[in-house]
Protein backbone atom coordinates (compact mmCIF):
# COMPACT_ATOMS: atom_id res chain seq x y z
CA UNK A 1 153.73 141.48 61.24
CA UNK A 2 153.96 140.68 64.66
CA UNK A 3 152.28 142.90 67.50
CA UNK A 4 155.21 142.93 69.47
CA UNK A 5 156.80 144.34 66.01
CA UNK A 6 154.72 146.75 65.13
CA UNK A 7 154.20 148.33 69.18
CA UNK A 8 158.11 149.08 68.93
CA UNK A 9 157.36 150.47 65.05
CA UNK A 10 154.42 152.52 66.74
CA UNK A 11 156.82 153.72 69.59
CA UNK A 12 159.55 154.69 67.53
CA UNK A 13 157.01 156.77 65.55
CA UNK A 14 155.59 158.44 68.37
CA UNK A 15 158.96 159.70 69.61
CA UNK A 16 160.52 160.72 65.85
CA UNK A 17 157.19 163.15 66.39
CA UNK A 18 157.26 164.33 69.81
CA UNK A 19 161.19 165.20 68.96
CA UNK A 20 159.94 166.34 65.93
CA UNK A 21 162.08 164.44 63.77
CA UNK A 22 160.02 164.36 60.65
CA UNK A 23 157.48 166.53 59.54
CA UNK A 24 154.01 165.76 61.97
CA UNK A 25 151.88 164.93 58.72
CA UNK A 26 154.11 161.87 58.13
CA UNK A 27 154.24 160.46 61.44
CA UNK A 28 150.23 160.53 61.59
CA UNK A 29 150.57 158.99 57.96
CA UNK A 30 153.08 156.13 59.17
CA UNK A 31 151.02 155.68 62.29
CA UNK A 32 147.92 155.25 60.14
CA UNK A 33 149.71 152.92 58.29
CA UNK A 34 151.08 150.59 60.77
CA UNK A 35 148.46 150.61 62.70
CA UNK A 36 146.12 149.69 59.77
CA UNK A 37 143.78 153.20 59.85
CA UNK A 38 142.99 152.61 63.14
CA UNK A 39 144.20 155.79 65.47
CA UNK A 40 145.07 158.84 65.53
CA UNK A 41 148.50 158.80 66.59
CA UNK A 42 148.42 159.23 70.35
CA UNK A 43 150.19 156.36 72.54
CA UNK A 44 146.96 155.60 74.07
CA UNK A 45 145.42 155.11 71.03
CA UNK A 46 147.96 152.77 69.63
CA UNK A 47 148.14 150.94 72.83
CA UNK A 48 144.26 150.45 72.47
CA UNK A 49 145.10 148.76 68.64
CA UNK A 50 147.53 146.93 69.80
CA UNK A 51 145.35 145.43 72.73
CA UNK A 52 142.45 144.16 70.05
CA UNK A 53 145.37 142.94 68.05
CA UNK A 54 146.33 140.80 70.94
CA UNK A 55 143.10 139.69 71.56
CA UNK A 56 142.20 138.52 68.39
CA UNK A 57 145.42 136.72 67.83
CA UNK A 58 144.67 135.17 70.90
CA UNK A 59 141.12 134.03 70.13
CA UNK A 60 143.01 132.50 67.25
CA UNK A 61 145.03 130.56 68.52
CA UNK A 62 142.74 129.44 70.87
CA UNK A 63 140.14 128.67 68.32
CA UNK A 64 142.53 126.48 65.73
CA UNK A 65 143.85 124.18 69.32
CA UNK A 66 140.33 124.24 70.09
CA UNK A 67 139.62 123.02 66.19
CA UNK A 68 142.79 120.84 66.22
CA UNK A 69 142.00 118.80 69.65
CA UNK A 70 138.77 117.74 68.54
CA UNK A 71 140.39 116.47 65.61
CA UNK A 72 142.57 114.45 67.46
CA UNK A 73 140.01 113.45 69.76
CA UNK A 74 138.11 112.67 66.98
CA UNK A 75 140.84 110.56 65.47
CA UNK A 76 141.49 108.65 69.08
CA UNK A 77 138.17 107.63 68.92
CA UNK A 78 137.62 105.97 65.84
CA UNK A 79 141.02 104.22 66.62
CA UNK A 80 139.84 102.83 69.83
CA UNK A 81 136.11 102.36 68.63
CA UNK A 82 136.45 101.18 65.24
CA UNK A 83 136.68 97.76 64.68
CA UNK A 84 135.88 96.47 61.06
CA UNK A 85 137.72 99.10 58.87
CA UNK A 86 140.97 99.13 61.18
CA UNK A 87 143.25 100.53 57.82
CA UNK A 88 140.81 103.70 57.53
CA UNK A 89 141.46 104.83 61.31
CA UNK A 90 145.15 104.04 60.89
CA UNK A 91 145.32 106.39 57.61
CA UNK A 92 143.78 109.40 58.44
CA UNK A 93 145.49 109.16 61.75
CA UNK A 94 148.62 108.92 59.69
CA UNK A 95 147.67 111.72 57.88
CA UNK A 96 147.01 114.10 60.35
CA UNK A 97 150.70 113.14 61.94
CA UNK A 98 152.22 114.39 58.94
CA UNK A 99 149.96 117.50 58.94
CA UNK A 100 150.36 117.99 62.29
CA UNK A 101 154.36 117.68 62.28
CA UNK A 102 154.59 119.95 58.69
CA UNK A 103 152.60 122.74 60.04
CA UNK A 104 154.81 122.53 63.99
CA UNK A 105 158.08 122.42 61.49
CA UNK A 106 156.82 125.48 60.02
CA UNK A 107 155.07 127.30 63.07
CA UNK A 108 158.03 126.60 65.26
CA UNK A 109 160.33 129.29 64.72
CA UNK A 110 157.67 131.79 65.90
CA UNK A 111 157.89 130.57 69.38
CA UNK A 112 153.76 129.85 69.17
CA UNK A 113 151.93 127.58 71.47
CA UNK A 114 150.70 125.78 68.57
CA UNK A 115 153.46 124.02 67.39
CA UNK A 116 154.80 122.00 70.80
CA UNK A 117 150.39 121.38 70.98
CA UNK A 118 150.84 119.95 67.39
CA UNK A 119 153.79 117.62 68.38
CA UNK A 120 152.05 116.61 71.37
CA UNK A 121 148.95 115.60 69.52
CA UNK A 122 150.68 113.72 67.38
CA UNK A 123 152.84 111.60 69.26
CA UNK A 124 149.15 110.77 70.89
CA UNK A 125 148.18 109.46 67.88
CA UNK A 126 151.67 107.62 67.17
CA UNK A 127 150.90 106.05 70.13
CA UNK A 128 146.99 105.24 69.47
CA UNK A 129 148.35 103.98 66.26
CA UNK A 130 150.61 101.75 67.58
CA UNK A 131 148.33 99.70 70.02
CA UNK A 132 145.65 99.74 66.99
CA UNK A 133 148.24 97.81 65.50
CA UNK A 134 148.91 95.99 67.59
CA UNK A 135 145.93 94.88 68.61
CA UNK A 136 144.94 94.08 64.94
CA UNK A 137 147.59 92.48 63.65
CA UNK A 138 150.30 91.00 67.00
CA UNK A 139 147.48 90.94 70.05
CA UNK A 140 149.01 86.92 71.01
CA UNK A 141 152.53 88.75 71.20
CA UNK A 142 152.91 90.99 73.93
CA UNK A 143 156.49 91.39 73.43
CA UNK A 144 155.96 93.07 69.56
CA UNK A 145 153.44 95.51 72.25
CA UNK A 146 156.37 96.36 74.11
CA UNK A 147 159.12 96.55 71.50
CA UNK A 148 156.58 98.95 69.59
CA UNK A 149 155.86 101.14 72.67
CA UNK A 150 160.17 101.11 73.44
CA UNK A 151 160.23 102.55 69.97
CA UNK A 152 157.53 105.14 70.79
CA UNK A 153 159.77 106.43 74.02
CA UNK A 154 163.11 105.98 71.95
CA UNK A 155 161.49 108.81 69.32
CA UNK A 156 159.78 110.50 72.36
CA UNK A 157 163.72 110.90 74.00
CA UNK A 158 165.03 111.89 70.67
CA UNK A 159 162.74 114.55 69.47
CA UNK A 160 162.85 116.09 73.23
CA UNK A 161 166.74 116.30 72.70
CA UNK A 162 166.73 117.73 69.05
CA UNK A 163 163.82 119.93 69.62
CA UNK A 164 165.13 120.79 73.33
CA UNK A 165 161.23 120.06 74.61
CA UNK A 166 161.35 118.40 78.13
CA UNK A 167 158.78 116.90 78.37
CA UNK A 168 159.18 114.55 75.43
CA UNK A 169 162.56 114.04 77.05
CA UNK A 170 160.55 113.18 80.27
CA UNK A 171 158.02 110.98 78.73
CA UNK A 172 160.42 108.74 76.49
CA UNK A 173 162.75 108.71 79.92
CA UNK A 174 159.94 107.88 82.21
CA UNK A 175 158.26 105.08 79.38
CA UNK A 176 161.54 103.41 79.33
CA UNK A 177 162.14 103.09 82.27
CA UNK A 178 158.98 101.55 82.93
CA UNK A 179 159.68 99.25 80.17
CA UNK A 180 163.00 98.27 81.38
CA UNK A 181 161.08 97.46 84.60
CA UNK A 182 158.52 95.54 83.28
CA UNK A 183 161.05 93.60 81.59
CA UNK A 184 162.64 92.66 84.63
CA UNK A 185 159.82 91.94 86.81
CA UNK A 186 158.27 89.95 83.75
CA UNK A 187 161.80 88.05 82.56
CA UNK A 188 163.69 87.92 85.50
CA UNK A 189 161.23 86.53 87.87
């Protein structure tokens, strides 16, 4: 349950007994209850719960981006470093992508900083994967380099539209652009 949830639940308990709406032995029962044994029933002391609830899901959170960006990190390393076994880096980096994008799918609806994190780092390693293939496979064909990073920006724009995040819409924006002017200074000159 959510603490924003359960400080309403906690309110609306604290006033049914002040009013004395039910019986004073329940309300200490409920607010036992909901606030996990912790309290006595007092505002103050359900306020004070509700703080170290906060807190820990906040060392949480910050512990799993913590976890999650040294993964990444982790992963844009042995893309850029790696040079013999260029499939493994490109797997696991693939890997985490999909983990990274099931868990924001499912994370998203609870408006957490996790899940836009989780998109980010992933279209990171889109991107690493994209000039690790590039440079393995096309590196005497700069053009396949730019079509490759035009598609990058063209999924940028497009999940920044569906999932209303600006600054994917900024980045695949911006990256074209800069394509279309490289293009032009490169082609057209």
């Amino acid at each position: 349950m959510s603490i924003q949830r359960k400080k309403v639940i906690l309110n609306e308990i604290a006033f049914w007994k002040q009013n004395k709406l039910l019986p004073e032995h329940y309300c200490d029962f409920l607010t036992a209850l909901y606030a996990q044994g912790e309290g006595e029933g007092t505002k103050g002391t359900n306020e004070g719960i509700l703080a170290k609830e906060a807190k820990k899901s906040k060392l949480k959170v910050i512990s799993t981006t913590s976890i999650i960006s040294l993964i990444t990190l982790a992963l844009l390393g042995s893309l850029v470093f790696i040079t013999t076994a260029i499939i493994i880096p490109i797997i696991l980096s693939g890997i985490a992508i999909l983990v990274f994008t099931y868990i924001s799918i499912k994370k998203f609806s609870q408006s957490s900083i996790l899940s836009p994190l989780l998109l980010v780092f992933s279209a990171l390693l889109l991107l690493g994967i994209t000039f690790k293939i590039w440079e393995a496979f096309f590196i005497t064909e700069p053009t396949t380099l730019v079509i490759m990073i035009a598609v990058n920006c063209i999924l940028w724009l497009f999940s920044g539209l569906r999932l209303k995040l600006i600054y994917f819409t900024i980045s695949g924006i911006v990256g074209l652009l800069l394509i279309f002017i490289y293009i032009s200074i490169t082609f057209f000159t």
